[in-house]
Protein backbone atom coordinates (compact mmCIF):
# COMPACT_ATOMS: atom_id res chain seq x y z
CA UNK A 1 0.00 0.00 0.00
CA UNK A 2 1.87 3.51 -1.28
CA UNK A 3 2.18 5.58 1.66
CA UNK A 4 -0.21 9.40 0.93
CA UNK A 5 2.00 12.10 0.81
CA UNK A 6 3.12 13.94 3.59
CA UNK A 7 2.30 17.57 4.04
CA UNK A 8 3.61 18.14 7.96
CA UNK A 9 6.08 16.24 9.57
CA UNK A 10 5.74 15.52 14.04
CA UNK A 11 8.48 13.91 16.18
CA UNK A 12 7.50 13.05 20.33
CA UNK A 13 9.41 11.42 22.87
CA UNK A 14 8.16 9.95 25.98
CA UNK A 15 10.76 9.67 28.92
CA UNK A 16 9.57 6.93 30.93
CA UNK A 17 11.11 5.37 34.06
CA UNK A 18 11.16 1.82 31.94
CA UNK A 19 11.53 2.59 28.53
CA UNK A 20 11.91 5.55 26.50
CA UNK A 21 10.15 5.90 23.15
CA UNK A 22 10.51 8.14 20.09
CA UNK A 23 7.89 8.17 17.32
CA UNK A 24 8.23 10.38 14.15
CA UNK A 25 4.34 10.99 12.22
CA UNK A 26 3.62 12.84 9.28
CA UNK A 27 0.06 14.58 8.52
CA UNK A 28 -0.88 12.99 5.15
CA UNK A 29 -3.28 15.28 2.53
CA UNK A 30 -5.94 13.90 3.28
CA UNK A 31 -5.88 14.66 7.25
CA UNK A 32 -4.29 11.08 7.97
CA UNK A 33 -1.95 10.69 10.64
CA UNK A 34 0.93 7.77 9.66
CA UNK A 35 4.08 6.83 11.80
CA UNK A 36 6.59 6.78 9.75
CA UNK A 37 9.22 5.50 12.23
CA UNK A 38 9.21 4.58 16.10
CA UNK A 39 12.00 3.35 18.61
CA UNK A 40 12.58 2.65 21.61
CA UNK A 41 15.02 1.62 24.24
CA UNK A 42 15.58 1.32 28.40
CA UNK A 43 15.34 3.93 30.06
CA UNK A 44 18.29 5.65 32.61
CA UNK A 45 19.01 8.21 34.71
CA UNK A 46 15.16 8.73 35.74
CA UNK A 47 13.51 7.53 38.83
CA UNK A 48 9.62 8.08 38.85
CA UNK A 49 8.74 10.74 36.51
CA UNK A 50 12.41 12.90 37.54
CA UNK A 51 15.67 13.06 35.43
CA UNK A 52 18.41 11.94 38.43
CA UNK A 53 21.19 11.63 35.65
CA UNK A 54 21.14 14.16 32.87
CA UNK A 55 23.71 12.14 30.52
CA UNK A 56 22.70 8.75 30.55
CA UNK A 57 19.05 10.07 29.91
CA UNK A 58 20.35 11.87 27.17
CA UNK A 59 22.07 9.24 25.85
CA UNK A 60 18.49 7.31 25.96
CA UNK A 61 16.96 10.25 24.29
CA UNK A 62 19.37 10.39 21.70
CA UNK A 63 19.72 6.33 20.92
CA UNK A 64 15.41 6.38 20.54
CA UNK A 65 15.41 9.33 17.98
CA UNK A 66 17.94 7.84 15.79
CA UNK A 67 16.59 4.46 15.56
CA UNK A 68 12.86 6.72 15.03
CA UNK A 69 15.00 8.54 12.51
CA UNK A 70 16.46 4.93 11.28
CA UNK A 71 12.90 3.79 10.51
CA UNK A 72 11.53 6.82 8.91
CA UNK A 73 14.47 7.48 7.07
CA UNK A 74 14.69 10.91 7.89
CA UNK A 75 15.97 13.10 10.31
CA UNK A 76 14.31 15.29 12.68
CA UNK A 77 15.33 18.96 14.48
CA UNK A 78 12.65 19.43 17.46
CA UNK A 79 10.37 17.23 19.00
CA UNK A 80 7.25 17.12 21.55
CA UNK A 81 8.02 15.75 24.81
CA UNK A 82 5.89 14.03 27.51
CA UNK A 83 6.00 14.78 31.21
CA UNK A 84 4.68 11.92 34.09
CA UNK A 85 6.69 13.43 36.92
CA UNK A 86 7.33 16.97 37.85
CA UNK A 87 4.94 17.65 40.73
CA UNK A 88 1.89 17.43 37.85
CA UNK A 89 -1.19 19.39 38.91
CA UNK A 90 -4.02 20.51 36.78
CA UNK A 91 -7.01 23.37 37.57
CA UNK A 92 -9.50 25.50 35.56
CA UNK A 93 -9.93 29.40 35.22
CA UNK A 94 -12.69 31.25 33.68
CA UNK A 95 -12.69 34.63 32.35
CA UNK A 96 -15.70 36.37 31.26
CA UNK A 97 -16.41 39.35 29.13
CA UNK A 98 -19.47 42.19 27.90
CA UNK A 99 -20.59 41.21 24.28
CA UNK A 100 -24.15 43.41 24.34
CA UNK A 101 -26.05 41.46 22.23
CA UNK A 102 -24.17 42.13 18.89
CA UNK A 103 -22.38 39.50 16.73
CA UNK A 104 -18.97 37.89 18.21
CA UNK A 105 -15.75 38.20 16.17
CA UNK A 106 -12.26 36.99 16.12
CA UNK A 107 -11.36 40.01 17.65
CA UNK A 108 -13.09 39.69 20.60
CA UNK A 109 -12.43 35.91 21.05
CA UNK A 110 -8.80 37.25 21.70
CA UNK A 111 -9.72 39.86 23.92
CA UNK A 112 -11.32 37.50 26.08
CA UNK A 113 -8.13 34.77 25.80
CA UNK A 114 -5.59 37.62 26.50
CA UNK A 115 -7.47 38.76 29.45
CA UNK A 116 -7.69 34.80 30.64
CA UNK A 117 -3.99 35.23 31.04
CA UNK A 118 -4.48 37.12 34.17
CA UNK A 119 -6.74 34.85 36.09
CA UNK A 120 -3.82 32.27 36.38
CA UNK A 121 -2.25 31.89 39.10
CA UNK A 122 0.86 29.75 38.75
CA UNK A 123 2.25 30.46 42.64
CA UNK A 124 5.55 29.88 41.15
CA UNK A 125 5.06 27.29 39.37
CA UNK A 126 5.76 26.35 35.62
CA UNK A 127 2.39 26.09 33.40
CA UNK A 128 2.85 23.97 30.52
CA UNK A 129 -0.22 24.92 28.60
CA UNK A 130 -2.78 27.01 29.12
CA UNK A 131 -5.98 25.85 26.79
CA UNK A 132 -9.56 27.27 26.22
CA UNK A 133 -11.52 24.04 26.71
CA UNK A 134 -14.89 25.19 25.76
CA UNK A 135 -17.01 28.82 25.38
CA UNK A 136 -20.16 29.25 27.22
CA UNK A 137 -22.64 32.02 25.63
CA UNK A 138 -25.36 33.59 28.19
CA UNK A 139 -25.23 29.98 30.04
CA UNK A 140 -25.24 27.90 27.40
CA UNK A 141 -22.23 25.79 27.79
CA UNK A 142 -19.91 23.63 25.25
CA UNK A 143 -20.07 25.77 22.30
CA UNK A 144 -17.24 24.79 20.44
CA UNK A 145 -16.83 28.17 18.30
CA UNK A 146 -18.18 31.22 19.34
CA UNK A 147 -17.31 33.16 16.10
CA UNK A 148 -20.41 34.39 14.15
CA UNK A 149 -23.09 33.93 16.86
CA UNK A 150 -25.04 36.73 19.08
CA UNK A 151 -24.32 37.00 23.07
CA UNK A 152 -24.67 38.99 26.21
CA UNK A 153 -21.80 37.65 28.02
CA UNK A 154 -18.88 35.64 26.50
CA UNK A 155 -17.17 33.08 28.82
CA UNK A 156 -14.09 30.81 28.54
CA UNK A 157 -12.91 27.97 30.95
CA UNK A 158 -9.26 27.70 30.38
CA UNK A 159 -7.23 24.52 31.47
CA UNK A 160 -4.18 25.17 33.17
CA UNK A 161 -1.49 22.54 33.28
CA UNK A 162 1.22 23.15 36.48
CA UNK A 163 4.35 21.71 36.91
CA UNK A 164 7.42 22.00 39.29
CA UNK A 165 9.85 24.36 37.48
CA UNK A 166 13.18 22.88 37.94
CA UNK A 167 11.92 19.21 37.18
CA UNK A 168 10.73 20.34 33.91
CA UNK A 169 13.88 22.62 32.87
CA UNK A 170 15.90 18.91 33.51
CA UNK A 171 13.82 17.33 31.40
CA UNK A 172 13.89 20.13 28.55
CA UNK A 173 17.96 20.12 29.27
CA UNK A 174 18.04 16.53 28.63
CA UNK A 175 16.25 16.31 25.52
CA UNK A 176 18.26 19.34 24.12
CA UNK A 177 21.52 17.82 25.09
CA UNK A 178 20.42 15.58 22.63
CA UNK A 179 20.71 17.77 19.83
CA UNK A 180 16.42 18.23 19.75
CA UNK A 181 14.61 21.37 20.17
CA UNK A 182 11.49 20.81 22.28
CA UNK A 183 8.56 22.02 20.78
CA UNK A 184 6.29 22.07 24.29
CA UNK A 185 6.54 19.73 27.53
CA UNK A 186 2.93 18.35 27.58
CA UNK A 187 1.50 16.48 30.84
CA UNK A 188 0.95 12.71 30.20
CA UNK A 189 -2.39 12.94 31.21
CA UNK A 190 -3.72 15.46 28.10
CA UNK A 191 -1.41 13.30 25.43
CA UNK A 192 -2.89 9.97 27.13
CA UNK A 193 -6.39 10.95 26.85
CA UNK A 194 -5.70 12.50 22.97
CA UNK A 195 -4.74 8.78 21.98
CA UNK A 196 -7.08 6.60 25.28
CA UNK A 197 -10.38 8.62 25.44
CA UNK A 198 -13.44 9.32 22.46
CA UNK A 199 -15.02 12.71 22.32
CA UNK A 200 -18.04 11.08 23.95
CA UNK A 201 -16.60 10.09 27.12
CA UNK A 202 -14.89 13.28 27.86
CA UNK A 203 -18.27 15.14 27.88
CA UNK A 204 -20.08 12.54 29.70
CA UNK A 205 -17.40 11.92 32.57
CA UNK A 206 -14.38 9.96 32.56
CA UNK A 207 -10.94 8.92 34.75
CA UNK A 208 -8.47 8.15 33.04
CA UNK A 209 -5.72 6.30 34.67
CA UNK A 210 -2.37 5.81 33.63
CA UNK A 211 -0.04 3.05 35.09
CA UNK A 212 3.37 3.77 34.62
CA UNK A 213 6.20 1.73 35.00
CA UNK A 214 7.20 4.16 38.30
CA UNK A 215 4.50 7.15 38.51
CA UNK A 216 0.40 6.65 38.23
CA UNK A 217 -1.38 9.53 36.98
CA UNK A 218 -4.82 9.89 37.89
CA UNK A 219 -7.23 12.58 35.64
CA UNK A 220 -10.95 13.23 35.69
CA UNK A 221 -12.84 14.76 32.23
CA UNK A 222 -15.88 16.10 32.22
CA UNK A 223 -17.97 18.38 30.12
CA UNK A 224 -14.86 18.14 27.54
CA UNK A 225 -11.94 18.87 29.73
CA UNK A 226 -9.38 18.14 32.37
CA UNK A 227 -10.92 18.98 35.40
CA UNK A 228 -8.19 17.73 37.80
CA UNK A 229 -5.21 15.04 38.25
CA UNK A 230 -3.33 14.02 40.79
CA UNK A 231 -0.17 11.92 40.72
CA UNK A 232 0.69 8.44 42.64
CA UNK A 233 4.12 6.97 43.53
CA UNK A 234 3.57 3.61 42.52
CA UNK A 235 3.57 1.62 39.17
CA UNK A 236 4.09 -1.81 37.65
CA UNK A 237 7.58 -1.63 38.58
CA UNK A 238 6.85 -1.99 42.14
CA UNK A 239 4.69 -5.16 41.82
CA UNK A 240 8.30 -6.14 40.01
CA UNK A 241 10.18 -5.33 43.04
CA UNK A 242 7.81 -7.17 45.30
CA UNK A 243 7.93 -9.84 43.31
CA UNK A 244 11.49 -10.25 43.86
CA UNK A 245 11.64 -9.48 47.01
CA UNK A 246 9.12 -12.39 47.81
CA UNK A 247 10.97 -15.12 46.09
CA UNK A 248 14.13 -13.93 46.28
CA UNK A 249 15.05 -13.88 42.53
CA UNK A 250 16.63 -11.18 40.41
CA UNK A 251 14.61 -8.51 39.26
CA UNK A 252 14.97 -9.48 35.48
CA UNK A 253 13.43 -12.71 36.65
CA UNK A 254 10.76 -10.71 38.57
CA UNK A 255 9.52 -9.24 35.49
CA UNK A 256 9.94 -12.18 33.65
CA UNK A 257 7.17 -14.23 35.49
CA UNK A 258 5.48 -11.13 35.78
CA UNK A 259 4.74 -10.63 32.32
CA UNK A 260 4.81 -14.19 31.25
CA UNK A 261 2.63 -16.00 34.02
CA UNK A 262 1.37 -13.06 36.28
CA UNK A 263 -2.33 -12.04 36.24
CA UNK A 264 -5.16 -10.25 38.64
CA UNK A 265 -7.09 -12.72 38.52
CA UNK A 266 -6.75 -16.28 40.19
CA UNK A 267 -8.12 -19.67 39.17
CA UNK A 268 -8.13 -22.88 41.48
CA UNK A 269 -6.05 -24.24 38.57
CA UNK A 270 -3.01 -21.58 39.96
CA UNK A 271 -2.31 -24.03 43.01
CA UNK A 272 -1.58 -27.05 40.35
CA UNK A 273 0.38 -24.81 38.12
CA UNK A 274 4.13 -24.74 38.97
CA UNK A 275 5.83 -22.45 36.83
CA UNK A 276 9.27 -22.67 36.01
CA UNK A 277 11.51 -19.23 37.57
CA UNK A 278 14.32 -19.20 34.75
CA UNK A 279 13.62 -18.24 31.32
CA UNK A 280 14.51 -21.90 28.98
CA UNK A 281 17.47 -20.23 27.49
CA UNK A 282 19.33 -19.29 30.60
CA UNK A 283 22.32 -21.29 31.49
CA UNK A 284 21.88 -24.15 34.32
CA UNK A 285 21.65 -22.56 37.73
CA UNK A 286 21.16 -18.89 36.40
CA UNK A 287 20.04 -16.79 39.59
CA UNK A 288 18.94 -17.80 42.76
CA UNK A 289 17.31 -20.90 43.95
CA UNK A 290 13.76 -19.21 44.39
CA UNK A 291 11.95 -19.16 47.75
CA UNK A 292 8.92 -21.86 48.24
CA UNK A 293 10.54 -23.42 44.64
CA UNK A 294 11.08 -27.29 43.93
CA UNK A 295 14.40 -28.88 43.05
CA UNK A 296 13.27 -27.68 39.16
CA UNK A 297 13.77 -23.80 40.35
CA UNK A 298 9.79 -23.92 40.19
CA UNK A 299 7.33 -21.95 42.12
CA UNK A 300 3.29 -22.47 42.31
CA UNK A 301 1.80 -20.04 40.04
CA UNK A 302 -0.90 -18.94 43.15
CA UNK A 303 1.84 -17.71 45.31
CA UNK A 304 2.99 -15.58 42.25
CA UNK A 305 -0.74 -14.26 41.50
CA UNK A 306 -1.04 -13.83 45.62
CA UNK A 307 1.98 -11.34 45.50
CA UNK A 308 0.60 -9.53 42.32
CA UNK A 309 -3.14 -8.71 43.54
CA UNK A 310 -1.81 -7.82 46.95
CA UNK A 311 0.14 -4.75 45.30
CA UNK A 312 -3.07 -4.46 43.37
CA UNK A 313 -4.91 -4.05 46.27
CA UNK A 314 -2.66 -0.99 47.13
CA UNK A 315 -2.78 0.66 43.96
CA UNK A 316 -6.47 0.34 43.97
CA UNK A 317 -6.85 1.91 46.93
CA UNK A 318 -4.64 4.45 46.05
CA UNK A 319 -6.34 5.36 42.85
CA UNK A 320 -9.72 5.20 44.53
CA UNK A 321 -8.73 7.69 47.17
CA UNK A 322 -7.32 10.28 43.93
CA UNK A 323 -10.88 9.59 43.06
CA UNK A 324 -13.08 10.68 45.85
CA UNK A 325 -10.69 13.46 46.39
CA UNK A 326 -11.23 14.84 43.08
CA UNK A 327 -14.69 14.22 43.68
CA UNK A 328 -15.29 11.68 40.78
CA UNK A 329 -18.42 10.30 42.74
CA UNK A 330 -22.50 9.86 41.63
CA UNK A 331 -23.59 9.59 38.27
CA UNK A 332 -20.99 11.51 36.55
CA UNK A 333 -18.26 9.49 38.36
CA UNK A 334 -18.67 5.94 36.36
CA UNK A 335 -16.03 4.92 33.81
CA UNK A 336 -12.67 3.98 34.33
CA UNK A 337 -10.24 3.65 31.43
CA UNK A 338 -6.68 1.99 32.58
CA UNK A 339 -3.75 2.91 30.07
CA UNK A 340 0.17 3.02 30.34
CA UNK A 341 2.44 -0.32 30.82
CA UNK A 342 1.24 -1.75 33.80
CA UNK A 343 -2.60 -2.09 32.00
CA UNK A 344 -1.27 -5.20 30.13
CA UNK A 345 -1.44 -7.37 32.94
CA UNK A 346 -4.33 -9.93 32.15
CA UNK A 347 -7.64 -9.69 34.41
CA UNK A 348 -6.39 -5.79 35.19
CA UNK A 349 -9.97 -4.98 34.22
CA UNK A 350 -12.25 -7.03 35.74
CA UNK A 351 -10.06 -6.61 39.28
CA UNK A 352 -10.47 -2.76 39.31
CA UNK A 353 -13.97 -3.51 38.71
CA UNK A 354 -14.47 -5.01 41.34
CA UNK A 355 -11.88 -2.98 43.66
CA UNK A 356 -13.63 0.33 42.62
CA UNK A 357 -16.95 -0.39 41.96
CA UNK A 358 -16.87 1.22 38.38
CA UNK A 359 -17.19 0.20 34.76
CA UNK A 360 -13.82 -0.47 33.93
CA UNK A 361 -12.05 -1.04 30.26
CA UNK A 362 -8.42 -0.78 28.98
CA UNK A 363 -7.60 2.40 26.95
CA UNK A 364 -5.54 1.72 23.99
CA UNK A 365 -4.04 4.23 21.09
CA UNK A 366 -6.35 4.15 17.87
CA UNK A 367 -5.59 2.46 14.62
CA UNK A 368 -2.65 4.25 12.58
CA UNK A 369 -0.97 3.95 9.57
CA UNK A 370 2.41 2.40 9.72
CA UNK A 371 1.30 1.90 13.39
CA UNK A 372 4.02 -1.49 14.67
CA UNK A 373 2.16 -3.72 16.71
CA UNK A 374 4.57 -3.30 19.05
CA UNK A 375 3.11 0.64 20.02
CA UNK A 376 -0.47 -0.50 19.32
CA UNK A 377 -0.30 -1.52 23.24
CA UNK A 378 -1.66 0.66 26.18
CA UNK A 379 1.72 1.20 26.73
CA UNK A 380 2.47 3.39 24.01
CA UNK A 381 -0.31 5.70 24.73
CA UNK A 382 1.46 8.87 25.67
CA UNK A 383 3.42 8.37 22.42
CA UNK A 384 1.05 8.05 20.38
CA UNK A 385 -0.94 11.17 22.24
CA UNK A 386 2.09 13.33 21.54
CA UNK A 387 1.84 12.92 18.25
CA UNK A 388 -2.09 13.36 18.39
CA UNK A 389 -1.46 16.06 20.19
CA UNK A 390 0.72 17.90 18.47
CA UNK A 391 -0.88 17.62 15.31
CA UNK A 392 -4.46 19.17 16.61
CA UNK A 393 -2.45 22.51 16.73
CA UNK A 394 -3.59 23.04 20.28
CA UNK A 395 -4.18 26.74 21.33
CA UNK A 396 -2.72 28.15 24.15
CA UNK A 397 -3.68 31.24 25.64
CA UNK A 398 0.25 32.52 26.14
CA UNK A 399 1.01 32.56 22.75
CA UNK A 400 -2.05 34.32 20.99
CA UNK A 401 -1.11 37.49 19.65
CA UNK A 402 -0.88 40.85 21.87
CA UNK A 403 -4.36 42.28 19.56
CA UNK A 404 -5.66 43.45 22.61
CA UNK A 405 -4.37 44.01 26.43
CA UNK A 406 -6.90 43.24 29.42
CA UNK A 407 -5.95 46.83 30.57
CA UNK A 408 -6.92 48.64 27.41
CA UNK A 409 -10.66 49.21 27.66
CA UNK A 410 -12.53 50.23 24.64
CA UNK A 411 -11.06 53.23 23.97
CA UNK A 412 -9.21 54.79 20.63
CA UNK A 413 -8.74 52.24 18.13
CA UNK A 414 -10.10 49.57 20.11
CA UNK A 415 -13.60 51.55 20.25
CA UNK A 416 -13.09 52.75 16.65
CA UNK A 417 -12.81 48.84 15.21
CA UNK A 418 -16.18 48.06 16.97
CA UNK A 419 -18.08 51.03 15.82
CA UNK A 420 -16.93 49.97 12.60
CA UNK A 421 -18.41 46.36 13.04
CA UNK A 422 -21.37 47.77 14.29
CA UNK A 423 -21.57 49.58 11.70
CA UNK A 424 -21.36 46.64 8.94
CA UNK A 425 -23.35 44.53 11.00
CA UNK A 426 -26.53 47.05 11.35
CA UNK A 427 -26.59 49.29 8.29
């Protein structure tokens, strides 16, 4: 199948604490996103969400771009970044402004973003975007696009993304040490729910929750934005280390059964099952003999399931205290959608079901062109959001253009342009 030509040209990477990923997309003619290359390697030098060693994260950074670059047989210059860690926080202004009645233009849709930029209040903090989410026109909410329509009162909510400033510059240092200019440092959560959640659910009511390898971020949509996140020291990594720790086995091994045997779910079959602790290539007597394991280094598969739903117990609770706090409760507060690495585990699903009490389903990125199976995974879904992401051409309040200034009234020009539209619009 020929590939459509490519009119615009996106490059992301994702800096996880397991694996970092680079993806390079183009925007076909016909509105078509296709990957055009994708790599990925271990990560180093970050601990949950935070760069702790600038060059071997770099040297990650760089070694994913150029087998991304490898793959799409081109090179790239700047790139779109994704950010778990940080001190992530999310919160919503609005800003509100006079229309009288007459017809709303572009002009005055930047009026009322310009003066949104004075309602946030960073405290210090770093915003990474700033967003209109949706217009609301004499009370009537979720209007998409003001332009062209009549109003009283004009009203924006604007979604403010927060992050720890120093964090963030580490993370921008590492990628540029790479030889990349970063386009924007976007929060995991808005890239995750680009690629994870439909139009549908974000209006109706949502959670999204993505489960990291070190860092769980927790984020609530409603009425067609981010309403709130908060972040949770604990991913799949941990049920690794516990793992481990319980058998006494290397954590390669760990992750090993993990993956290969582990689920959420037991069956009575699990106390039959003895499953074997070293991988059939490794050499005789790789590792430790494993704790509770027969002569064969083999352990019963129900100990190994016991272990995993017991640190599932603990992120459940976790995630279903974010929730209450964030008051994701009643009849908005139904659907769960799990993303991120540690949503691969079998039975995930059904067990937060159960533990929360909520219509749960896996959250996966959507169908692409050129798309390797390999990031068609839940774990891929910041990727792929990036991309998403980048290629919506988001709007953010900083960067429209200074047409108007909060402080500048309708006086002289200003006053003189909307006598002239009134003008137009009534004679």
């Amino acid at each position: 199948m020929a590939i459509p030509r490519i009119t615009k040209v996106f490059a992301a990477v994702n800096i996880g604490s397991f694996r970092t990923s680079a993806m390079i997309a183009g925007l076909s003619e016909n509105g078509e996103m296709v990957v055009l290359g994708s790599g990925h390697r271990a990560s180093q030098g970050i601990k949950r969400g935070y760069v702790t060693d600038m060059q071997a994260a770099t040297h990650s950074v760089r070694d994913a771009i150029e087998r991304a670059e490898k793959m799409a047989n081109a090179s790239v210059q700047s790139v779109w970044i994704g950010c778990s860690g940080a001190g992530l926080a999310s919160t919503t202004a609005r800003v509100e402004v006079e229309i009288g009645g007459r017809r709303i233009e572009q002009d005055d849709i930047e009026h009322l973003l310009v003066a949104g930029r004075e309602v946030i209040q960073p405290d210090g903090r770093s915003v990474l975007h700033a967003q209109p989410a949706h217009y609301t026109l004499d009370g009537a909410h979720g209007v998409p696009n003001p332009k062209g329509l009549h109003a009283e009162r004009l009203a924006v909510d604007i979604h403010v993304m927060l992050a720890d400033g120093a964090p963030v510059r580490n993370i921008k240092e590492t990628v540029e040490n790479a030889h990349l200019k970063v386009e924007a440092v976007v929060g995991a959560p808005v890239a995750a729910g680009h690629a994870c959640l439909t139009p549908e659910e974000r209006e109706i009511g949502v959670a999204l929750v993505e489960f990291g390898a070190e860092v769980t971020t927790v984020s609530v949509y409603a009425s067609g934005m981010l309403l709130g996140m908060q972040v949770i020291p604990f991913g799949s990594g941990d049920i690794t280390d516990a793992i481990a720790s319980a058998f006494g086995i290397r954590r390669y091994q760990a992750e090993r059964l993990k993956c290969m045997s582990g689920s959420a779910i037991a069956s009575p079959a699990d106390h039959r099952e003895m499953i074997p602790v070293n991988a059939p290539g490794d050499p005789e007597g790789a590792g430790p003999l494993a704790r509770h394991a027969d002569d064969k280094n083999r352990i019963p598969r129900a100990e190994l399931i016991s272990v995993i739903t017991q640190q599932l117990g603990h992120f459940t609770e976790e995630v279903s205290r974010a929730l209450k706090a964030m008051g994701f409760t009643g009849q908005r507060g139904q659907q769960v959608v799990l993303t991120g690495g540690g949503a691969q585990l079998p039975g995930l699903a059904d067990f937060a079901q159960g533990a929360l009490g909520r219509p749960v389903r896996i959250g996966s990125p959507p169908t692409m062109l050129g798309l390797p199976p390999g990031h068609a995974t839940p774990s891929s879904s910041t990727l792929v959001g990036l991309v998403l992401y980048a290629a919506a051409d988001p709007v953010d309040i900083r960067a429209i253009g200074p047409s108007f200034r909060p402080d500048e009234g309708y006086s002289g020009f200003g006053l003189f342009r909307r006598i002239w539209r009134a003008i137009r619009e009534y004679f």
